[in-house]
Protein backbone atom coordinates (compact mmCIF):
# COMPACT_ATOMS: atom_id res chain seq x y z
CA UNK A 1 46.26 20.14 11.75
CA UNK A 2 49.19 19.51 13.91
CA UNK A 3 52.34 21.30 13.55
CA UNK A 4 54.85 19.95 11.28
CA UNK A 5 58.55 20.03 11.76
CA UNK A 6 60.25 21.60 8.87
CA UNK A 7 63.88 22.67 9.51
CA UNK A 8 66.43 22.71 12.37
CA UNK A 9 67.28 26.31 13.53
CA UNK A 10 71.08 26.02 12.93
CA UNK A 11 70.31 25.15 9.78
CA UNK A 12 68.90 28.30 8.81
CA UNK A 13 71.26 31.53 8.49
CA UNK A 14 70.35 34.42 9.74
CA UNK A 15 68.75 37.17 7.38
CA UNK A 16 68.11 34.27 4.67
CA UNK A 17 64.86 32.70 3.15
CA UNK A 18 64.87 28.88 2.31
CA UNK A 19 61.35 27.16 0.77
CA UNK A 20 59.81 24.36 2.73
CA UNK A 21 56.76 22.29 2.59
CA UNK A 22 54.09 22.07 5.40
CA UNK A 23 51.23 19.97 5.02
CA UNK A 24 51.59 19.60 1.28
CA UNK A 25 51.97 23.21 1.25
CA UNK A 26 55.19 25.70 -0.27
CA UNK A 27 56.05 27.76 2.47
CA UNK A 28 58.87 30.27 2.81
CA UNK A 29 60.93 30.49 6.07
CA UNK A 30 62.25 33.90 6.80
CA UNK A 31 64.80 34.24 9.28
CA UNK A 32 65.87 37.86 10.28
CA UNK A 33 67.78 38.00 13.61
CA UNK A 34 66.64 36.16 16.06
CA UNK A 35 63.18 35.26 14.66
CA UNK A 36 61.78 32.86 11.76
CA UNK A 37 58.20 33.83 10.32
CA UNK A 38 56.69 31.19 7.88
CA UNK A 39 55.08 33.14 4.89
CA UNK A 40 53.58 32.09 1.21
CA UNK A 41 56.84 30.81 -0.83
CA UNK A 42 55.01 31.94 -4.39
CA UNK A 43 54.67 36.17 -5.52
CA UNK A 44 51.21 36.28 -5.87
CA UNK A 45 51.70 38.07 -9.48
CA UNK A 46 53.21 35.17 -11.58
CA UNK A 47 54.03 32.71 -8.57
CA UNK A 48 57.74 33.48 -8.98
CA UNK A 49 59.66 31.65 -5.76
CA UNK A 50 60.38 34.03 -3.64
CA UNK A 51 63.50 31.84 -1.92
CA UNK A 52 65.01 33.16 -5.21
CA UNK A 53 64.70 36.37 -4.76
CA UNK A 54 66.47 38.83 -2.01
CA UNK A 55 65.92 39.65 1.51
CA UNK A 56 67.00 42.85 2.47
CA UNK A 57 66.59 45.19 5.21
CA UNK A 58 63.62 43.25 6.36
CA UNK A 59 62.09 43.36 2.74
CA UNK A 60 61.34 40.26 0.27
CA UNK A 61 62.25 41.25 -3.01
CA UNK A 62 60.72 38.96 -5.88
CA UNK A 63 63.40 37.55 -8.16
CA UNK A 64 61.26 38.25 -11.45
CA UNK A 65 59.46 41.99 -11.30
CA UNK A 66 60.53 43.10 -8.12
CA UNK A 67 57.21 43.38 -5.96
CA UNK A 68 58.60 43.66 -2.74
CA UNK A 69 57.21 42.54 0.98
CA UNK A 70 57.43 43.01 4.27
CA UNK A 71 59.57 39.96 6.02
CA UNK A 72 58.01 39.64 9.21
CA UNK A 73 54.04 40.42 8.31
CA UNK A 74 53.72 39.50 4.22
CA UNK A 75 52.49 42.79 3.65
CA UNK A 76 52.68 44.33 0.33
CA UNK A 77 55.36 46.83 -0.20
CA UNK A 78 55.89 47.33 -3.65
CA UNK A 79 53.99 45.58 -6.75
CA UNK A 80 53.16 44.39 -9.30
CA UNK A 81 51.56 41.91 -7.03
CA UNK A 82 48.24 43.34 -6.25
CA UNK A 83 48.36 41.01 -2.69
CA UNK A 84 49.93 40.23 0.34
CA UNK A 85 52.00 37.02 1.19
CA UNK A 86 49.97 34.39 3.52
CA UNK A 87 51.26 33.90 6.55
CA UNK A 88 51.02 30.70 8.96
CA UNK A 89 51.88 30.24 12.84
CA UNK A 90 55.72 29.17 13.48
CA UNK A 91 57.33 28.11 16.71
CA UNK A 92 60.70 27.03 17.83
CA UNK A 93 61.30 24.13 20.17
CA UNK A 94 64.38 22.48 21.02
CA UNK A 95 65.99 23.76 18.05
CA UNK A 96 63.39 22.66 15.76
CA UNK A 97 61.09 24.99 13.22
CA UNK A 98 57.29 24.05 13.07
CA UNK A 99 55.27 25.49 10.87
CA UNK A 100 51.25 25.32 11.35
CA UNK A 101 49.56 25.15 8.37
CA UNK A 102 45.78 24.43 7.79
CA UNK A 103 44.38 21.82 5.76
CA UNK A 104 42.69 24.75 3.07
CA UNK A 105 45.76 27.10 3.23
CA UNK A 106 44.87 30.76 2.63
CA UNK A 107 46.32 31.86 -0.50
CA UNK A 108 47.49 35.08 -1.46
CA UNK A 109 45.30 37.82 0.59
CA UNK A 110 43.85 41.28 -0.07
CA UNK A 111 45.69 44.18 1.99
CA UNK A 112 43.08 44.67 4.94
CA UNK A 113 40.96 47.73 3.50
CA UNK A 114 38.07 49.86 5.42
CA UNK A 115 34.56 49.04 4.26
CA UNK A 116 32.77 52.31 2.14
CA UNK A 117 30.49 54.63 5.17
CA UNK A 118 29.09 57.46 3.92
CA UNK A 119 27.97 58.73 7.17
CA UNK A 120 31.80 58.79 8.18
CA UNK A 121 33.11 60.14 5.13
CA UNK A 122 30.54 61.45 2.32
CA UNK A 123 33.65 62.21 0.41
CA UNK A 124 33.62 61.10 -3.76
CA UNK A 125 36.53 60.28 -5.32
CA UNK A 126 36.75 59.57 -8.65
CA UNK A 127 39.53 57.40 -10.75
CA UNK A 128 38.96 58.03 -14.89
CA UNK A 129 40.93 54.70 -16.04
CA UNK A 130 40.93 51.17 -15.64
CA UNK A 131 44.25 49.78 -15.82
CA UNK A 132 46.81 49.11 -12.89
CA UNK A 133 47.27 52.50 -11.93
CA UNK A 134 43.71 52.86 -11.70
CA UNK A 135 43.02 49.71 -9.57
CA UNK A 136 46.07 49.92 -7.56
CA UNK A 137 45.09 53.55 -6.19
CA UNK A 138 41.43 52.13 -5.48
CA UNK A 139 42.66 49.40 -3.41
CA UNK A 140 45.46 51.85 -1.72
CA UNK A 141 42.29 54.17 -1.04
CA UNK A 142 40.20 51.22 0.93
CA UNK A 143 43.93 50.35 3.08
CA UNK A 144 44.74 54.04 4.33
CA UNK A 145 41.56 54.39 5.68
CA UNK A 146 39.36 56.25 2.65
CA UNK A 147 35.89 55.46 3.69
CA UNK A 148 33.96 57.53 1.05
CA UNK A 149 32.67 57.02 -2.25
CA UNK A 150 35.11 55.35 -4.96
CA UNK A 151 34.20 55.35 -8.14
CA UNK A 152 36.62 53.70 -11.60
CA UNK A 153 35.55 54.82 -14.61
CA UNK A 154 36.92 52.83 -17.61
CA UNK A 155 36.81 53.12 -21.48
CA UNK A 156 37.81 49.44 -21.12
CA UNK A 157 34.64 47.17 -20.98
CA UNK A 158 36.80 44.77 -18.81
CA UNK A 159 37.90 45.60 -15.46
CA UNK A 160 41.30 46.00 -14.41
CA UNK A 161 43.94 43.57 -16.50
CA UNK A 162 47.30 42.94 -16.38
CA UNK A 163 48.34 44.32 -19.71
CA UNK A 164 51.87 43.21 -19.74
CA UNK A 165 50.45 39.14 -20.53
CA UNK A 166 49.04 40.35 -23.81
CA UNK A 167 51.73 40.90 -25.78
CA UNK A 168 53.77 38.15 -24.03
CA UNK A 169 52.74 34.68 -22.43
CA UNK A 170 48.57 35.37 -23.62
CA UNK A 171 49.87 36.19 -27.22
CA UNK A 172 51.94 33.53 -27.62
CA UNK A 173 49.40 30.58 -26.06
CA UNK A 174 51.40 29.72 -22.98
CA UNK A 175 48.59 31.44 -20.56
CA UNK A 176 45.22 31.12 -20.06
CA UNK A 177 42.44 34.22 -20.03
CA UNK A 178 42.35 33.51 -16.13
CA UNK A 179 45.92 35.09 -15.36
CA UNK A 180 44.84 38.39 -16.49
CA UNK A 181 42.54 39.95 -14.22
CA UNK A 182 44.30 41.93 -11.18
CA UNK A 183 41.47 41.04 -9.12
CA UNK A 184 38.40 38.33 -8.88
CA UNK A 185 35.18 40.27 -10.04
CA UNK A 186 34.05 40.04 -6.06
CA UNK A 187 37.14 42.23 -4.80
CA UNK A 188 35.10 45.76 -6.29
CA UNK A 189 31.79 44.75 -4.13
CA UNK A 190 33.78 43.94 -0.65
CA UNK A 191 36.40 47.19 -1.57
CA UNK A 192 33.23 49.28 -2.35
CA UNK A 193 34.11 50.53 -5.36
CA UNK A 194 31.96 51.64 -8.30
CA UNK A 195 33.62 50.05 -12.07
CA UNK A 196 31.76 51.75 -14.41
CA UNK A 197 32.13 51.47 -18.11
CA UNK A 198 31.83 54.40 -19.99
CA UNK A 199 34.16 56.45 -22.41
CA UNK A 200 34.39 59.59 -20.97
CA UNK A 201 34.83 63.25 -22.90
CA UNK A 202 35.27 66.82 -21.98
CA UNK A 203 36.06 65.88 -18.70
CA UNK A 204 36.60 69.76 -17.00
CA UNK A 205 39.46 69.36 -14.39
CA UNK A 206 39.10 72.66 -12.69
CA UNK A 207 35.58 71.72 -11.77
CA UNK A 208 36.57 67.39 -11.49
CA UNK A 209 32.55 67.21 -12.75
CA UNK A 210 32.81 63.37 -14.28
CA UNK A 211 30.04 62.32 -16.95
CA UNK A 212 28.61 58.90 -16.38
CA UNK A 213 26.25 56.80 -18.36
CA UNK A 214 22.79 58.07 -18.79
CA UNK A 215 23.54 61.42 -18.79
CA UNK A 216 24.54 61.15 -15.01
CA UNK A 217 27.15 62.99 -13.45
CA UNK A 218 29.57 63.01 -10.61
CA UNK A 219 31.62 66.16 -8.88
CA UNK A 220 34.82 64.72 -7.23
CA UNK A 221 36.10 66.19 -4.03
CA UNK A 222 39.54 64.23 -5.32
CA UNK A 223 40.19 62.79 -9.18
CA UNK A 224 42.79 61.18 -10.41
CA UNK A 225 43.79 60.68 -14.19
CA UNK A 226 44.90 57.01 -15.04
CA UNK A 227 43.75 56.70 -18.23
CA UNK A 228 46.72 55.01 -19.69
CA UNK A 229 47.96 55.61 -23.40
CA UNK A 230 46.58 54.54 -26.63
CA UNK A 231 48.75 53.19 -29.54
CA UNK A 232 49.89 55.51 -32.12
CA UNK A 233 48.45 55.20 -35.45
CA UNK A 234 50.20 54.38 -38.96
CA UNK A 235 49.69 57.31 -41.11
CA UNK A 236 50.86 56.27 -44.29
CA UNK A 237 48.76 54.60 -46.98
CA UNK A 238 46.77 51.21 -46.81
CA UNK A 239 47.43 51.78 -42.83
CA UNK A 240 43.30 51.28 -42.67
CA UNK A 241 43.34 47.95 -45.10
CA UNK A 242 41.54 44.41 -43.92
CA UNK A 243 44.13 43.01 -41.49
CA UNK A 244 46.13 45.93 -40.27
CA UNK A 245 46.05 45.30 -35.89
CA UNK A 246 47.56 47.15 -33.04
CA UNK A 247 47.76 45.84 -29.45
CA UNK A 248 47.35 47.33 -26.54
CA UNK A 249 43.65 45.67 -24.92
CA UNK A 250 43.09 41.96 -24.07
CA UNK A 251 40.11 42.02 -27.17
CA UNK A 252 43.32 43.29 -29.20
CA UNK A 253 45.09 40.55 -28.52
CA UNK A 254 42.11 37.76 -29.07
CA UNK A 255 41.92 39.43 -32.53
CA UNK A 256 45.90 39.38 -33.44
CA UNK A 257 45.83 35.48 -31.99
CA UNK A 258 43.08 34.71 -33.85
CA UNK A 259 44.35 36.04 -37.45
CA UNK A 260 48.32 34.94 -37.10
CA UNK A 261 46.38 31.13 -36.50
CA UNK A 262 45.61 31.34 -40.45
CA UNK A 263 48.30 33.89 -41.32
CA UNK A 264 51.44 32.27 -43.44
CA UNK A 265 53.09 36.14 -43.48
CA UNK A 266 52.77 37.78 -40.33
CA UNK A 267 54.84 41.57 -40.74
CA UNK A 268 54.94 43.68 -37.43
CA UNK A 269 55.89 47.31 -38.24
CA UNK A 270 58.08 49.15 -35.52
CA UNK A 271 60.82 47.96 -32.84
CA UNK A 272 59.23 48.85 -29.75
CA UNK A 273 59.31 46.69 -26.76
CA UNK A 274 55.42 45.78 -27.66
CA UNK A 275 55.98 45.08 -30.88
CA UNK A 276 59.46 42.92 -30.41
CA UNK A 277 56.88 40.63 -28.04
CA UNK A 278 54.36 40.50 -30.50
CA UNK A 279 57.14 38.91 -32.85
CA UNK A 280 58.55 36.82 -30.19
CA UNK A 281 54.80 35.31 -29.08
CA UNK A 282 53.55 34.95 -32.70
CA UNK A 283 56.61 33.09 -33.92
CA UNK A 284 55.87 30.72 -30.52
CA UNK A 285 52.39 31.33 -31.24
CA UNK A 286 53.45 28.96 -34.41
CA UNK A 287 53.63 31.66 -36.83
CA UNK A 288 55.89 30.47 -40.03
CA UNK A 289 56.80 33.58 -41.19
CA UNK A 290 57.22 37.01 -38.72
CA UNK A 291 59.34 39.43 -40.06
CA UNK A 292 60.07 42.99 -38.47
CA UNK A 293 60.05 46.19 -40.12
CA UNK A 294 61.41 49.15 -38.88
CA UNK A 295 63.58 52.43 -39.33
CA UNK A 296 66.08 51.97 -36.60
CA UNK A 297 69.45 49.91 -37.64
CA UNK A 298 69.29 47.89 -34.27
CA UNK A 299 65.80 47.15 -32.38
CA UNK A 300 65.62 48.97 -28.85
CA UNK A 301 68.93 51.04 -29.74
CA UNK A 302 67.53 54.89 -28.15
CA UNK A 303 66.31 52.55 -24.63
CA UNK A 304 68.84 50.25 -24.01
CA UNK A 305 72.10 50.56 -26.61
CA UNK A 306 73.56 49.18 -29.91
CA UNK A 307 74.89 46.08 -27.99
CA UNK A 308 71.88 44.85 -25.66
CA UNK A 309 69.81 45.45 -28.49
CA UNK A 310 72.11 43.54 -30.48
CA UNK A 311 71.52 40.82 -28.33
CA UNK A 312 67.85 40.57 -28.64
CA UNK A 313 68.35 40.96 -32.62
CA UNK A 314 70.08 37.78 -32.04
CA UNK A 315 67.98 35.83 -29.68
CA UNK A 316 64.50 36.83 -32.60
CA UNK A 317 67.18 35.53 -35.69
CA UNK A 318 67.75 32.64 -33.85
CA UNK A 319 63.84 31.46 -33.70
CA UNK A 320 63.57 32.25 -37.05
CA UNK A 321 62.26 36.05 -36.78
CA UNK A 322 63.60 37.87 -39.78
CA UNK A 323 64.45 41.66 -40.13
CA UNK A 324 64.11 44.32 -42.67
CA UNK A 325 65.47 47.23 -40.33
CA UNK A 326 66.98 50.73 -41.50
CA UNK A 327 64.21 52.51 -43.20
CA UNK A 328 60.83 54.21 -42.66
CA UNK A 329 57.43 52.54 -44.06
CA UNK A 330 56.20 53.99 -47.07
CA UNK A 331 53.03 52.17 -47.84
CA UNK A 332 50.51 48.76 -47.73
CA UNK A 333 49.85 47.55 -50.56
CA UNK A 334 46.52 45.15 -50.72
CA UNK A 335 43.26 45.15 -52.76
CA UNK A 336 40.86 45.92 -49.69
CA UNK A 337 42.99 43.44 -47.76
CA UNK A 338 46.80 43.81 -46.93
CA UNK A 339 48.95 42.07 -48.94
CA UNK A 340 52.63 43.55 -48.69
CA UNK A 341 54.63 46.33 -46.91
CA UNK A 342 56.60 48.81 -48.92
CA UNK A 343 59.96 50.89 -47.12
CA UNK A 344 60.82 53.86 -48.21
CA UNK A 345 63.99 52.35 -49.92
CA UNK A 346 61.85 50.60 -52.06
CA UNK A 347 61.53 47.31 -50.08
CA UNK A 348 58.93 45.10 -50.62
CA UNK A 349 57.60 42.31 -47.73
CA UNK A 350 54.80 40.31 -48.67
CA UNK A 351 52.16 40.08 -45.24
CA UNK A 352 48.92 38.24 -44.93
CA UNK A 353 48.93 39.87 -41.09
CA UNK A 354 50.29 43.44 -40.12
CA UNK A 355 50.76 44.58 -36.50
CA UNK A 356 51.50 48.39 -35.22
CA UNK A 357 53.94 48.66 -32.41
CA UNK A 358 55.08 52.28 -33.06
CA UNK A 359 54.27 53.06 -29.48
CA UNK A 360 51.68 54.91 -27.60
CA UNK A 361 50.49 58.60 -26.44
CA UNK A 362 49.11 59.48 -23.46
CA UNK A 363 45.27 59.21 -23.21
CA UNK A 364 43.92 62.48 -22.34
CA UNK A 365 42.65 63.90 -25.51
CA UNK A 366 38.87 64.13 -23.78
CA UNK A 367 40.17 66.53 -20.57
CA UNK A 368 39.92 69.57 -20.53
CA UNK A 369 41.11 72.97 -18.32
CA UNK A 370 44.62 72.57 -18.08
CA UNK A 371 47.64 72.82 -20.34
CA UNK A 372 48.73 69.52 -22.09
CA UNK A 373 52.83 68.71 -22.04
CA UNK A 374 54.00 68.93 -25.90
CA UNK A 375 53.64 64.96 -25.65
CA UNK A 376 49.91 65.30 -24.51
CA UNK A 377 51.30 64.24 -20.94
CA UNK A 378 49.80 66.02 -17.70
CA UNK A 379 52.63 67.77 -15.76
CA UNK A 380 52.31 67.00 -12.07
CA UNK A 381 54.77 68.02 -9.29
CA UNK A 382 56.46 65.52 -7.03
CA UNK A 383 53.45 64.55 -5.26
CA UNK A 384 51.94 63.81 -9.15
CA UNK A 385 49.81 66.18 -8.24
CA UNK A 386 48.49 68.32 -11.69
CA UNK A 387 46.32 70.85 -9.86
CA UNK A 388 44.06 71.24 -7.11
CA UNK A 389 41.48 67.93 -6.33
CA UNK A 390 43.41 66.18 -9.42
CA UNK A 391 46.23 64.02 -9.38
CA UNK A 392 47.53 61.35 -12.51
CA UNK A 393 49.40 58.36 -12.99
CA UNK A 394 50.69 55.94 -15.35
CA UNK A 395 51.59 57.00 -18.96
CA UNK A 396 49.79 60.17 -18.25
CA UNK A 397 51.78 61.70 -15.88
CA UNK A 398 54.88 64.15 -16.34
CA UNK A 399 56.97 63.89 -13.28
CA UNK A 400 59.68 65.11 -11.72
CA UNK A 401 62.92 62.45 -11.46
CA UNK A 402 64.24 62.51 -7.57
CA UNK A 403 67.28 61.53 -8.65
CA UNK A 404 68.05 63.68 -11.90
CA UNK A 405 65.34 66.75 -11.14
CA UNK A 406 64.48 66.54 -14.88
CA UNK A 407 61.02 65.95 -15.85
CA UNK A 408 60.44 62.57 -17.03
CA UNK A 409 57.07 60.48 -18.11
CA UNK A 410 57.72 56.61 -18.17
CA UNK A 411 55.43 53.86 -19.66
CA UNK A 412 56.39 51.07 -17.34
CA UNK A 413 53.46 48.52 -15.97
CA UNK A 414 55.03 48.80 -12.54
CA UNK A 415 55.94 52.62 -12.47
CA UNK A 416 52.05 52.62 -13.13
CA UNK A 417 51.26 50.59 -10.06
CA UNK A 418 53.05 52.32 -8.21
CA UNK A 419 51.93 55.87 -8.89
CA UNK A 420 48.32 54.51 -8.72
CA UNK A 421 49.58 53.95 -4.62
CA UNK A 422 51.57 57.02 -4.27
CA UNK A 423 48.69 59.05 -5.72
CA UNK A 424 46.03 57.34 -3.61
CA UNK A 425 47.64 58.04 -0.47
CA UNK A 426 48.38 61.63 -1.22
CA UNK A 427 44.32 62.10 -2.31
CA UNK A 428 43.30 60.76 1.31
CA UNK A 429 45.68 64.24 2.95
CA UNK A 430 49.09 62.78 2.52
CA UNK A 431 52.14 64.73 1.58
CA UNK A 432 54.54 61.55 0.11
CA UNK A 433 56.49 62.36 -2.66
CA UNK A 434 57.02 59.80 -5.63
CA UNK A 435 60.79 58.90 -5.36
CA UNK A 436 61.17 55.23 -6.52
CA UNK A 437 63.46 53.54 -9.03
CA UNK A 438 61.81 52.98 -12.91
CA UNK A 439 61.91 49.66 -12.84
CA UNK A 440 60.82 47.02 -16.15
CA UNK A 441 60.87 43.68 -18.23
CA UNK A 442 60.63 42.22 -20.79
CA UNK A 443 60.33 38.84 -22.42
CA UNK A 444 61.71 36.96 -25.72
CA UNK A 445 61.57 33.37 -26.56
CA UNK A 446 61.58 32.40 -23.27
CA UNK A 447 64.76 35.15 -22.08
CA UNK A 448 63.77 37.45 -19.48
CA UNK A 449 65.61 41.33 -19.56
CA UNK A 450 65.08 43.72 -16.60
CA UNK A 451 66.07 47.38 -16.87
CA UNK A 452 66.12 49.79 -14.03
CA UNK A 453 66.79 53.42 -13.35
CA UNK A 454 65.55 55.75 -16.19
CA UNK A 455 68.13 57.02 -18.66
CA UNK A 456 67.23 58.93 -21.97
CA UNK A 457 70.84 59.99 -22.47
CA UNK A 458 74.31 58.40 -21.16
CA UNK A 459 77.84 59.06 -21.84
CA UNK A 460 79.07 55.56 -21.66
CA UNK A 461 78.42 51.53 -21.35
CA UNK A 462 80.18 49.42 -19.04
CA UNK A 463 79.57 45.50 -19.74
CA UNK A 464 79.59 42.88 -16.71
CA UNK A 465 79.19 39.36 -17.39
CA UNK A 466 79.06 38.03 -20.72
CA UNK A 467 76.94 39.61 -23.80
CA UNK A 468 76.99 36.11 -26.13
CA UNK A 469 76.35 34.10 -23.14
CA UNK A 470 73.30 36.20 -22.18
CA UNK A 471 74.66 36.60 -18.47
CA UNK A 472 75.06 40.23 -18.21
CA UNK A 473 74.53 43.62 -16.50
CA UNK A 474 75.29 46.31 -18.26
CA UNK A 475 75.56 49.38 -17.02
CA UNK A 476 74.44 53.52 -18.43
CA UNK A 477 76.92 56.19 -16.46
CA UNK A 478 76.33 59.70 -16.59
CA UNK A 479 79.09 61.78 -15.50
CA UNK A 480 79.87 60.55 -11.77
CA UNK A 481 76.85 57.64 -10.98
CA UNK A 482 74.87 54.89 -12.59
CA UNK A 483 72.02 56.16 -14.45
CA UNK A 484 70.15 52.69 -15.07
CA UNK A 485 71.17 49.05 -15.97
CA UNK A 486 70.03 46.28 -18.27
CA UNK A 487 70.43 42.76 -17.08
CA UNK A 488 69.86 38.94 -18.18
CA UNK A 489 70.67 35.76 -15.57
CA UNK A 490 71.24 38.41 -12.76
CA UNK A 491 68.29 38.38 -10.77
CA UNK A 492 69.83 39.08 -7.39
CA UNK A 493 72.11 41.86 -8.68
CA UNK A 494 69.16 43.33 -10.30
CA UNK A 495 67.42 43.46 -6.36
CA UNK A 496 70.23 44.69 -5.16
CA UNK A 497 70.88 47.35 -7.03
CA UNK A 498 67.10 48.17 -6.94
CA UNK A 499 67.72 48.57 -3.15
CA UNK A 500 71.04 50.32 -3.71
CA UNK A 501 69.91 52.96 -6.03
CA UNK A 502 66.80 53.49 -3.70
CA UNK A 503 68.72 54.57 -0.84
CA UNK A 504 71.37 56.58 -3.01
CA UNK A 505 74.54 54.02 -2.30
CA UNK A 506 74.35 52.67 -6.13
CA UNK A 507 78.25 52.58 -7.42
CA UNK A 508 80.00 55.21 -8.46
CA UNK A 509 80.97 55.30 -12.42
CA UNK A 510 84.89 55.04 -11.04
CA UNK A 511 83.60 52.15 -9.80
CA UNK A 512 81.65 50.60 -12.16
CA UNK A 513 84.62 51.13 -14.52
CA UNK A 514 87.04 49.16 -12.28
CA UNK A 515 85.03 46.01 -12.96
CA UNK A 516 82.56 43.65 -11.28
CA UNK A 517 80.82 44.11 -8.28
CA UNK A 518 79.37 42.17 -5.81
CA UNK A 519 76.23 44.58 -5.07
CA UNK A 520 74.42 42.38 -2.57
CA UNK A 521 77.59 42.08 -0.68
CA UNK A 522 77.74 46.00 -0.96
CA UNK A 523 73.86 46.25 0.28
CA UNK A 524 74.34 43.66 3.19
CA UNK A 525 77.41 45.47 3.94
């Protein structure tokens, strides 16, 4: 295929991204300095456009979830995307940009990975868990050289998922089963890496000896513990009554879909961030009736405020969501089958269809050896390391915060991801600690929210933008700095602050206070 002309030079400003097509193909121009490299326009983990997003410091952040790349090479930096950014010969000539781009374009690519050689390495390690953190430290294994043996053991009979569609797009009909797996079923042959399905117990991690099916068994030279969290449990009565769900697998979510289609009275009990999707996605799922019962006076009020939670109050009353908020749940009533919720104040809410977002707990009731965090949590040090051959990550792991030095555990899809890498790379001899900024979002009725940083406590809120217009960043200060943001219709600001608060030049709260700022100015500058 020839090479087609796609943009003058001096058209193009330098350090900017601008989204072409080449052959009937979306590319992205990247121009930084004196060069232009021609990479895949679309985030290979929801095929966000990544001309939307930021470029920075030689880095491509994605405008929706933040998985960042490497401008020149495509390389995965940062997830959630799982994969690297294409990337097709360019050339200047006489001013002009030509992009080469073949007539089966690659799509997104795998990170290039060693292949498994025992002779080299006769190394095991193993990974108890199958969810992103899990897959993400396989993968990281294969690209830092790991030759040895890699085996995932999951409780999950699916392999790796992306959790985060099943309470949102999945849910609510607007994505098909397809979107969900982090990787095609061929990816664990060419990686070398052993998925096995089995439900581990008394798992003994001073010795790392791993029970598989069959009565086999495995001794790790190197483990780590991603087994994830499972949801907490009503314990009140009628919580075990015919058509009482909780979410937290894909099968979960086939079952809740399939009930709310002949539910009139769908109920979901708590005002979690899983449990405010489930409302949002059954009500687009075509639910008539979704009402939300919970003990807090404002949903999401402890995470992200009285006001921003106000806001998403407002967004679920708006589509019709209704709200019996303030008290605990005393009781379901139903002969065998639900047929009402009961609060502790005596109200009554009549439910065909019940689902439990009261949030999760770590999953590490079958280990065994070391001391369990109040929380049930694994306490690692800043290399999430929990003791000698073991490492965890994901809702399992107790860490320290780089920037507060308090001990923090965070249930975030990409913190997961990410600690899956860190971990993986520290397992084959490194030394890297995990310093990166808490980063998640979350979706209602079509209104995206991003929240970054990590704040359990603040001593004041500073509003940007406009609340009622939903174009906002609003900001948590502790004493002297920002301690995390929430944001909606601010996707660059979001980036940049990401980048700021990464390399420790985030605004001061003096700052903050004095009113808007431009923060990708402040990053570029």
């Amino acid at each position: 295929m020839p090479r087609v002309k796609v943009a003058k030079l001096d058209e193009l400003a330098k350090n900017s991204m601008r989204q072409v097509t080449a052959n009937g193909v979306e590319v992205l121009l990247v121009r930084t300095g004196g060069e232009v490299r021609a990479l895949g326009a679309h985030c290979p983990h929801q095929e966000a456009p990544l001309a939307d997003g930021l470029l920075a410091g030689g880095r491509v952040l994605c405008p929706w979830h933040q998985s960042v790349f490497e401008a020149r090479s495509g390389e995965l930096l940062e997830p959630p995307a799982m994969s690297c950014l294409p990337v097709y010969p360019v050339v200047v000539e006489h001013g002009e940009v030509l992009v080469d781009v073949p007539d089966e374009a690659r799509g997104a690519r795998s990170p290039e990975m060693v292949a498994p050689d025992a002779d080299t390495d006769p190394r095991t390690f193993v990974i108890l868990g199958g969810g992103g953190a899990g897959l993400a430290a396989a993968q990281e294994l294969r690209r830092v050289g790991f030759a040895g043996r890699v085996v995932m053991v999951s409780a999950d009979e699916r392999p790796p998922y992306e959790r985060t569609h099943c309470s949102k797009d999945y849910l609510a009909g607007n994505a098909p089963g397809e979107w969900l797996p982090l990787k095609p079923a061929s990816f664990y042959e060419e990686a070398g890496v052993e998925w096995v399905h089995h439900r581990v117990d008394g798992v003994d991690l001073t010795t790392r000896r791993v029970g598989l099916p069959g009565g086999a068994t495995v001794d790790a030279d190197a483990l780590l513990v991603a087994t994830g969290g499972e949801p907490r449990r009503l314990e009140v009565p009628g919580a075990d009554l015919e058509g009482v769900l909780t979410l937290r697998t894909w099968d979960d979510s086939d079952r809740i879909a399939a009930a709310a289609d002949g539910a009139k009275r769908v109920v979901v009990i708590g005002a979690s961030f899983i449990a405010m999707e489930v409302a949002a996605s059954l009500k687009e799922r075509g639910a008539a009736s979704v009402t939300v019962v919970a003990p807090e006076a404002v949903p999401f009020k402890r995470v992200l405020g009285e006001r921003v939670g106000g806001v998403l109050r407002a967004l679920h009353s708006e589509q019709g969501v209704a709200f019996e908020l303030g008290s605990p749940l005393a009781r379901i009533q139903g002969s065998g089958r639900v047929e009402a919720v009961v609060t502790e104040d005596g109200r009554r809410v009549p439910a065909d269809l019940v689902v439990v977002g009261i949030g999760v707990r770590p999953a590490t009731g079958g280990l065994q050896g070391v001391r369990l965090e109040e929380d049930g949590s694994l306490r690692t040090d800043e290399h999430l390391r929990v003791t000698e051959g073991v490492w965890a990550a994901g809702d399992v792991a107790t860490f320290p915060d780089w920037r507060s030095g308090e001990p923090i555990r965070i249930e975030h899809w990409r913190v997961a991801l990410q600690q899956g890498m860190t971990a993986a790379r520290n397992m084959a001899g490194g030394q890297e600690p995990f310093r990166k900024v808490p980063f998640f979002w979350t979706m209602h009725f079509g209104n995206p929210l991003a929240y970054l940083g990590h704040a359990v406590r603040w001593d004041e809120e500073v509003t940007h933008g406009s609340l009622e217009d939903r174009d906002f960043m609003v900001y948590y200060l502790g004493p002297e700095r920002v301690l995390a943001a929430a944001a909606m219709g601010r996707d660059h600001q979001v980036s940049a602050l990401h980048e700021l608060m990464l390399a420790g030049r985030e605004p001061s709260a003096d700052e903050v206070r004095e009113g808007e700022i431009d923060l990708v100015a402040r990053l570029r500058g």
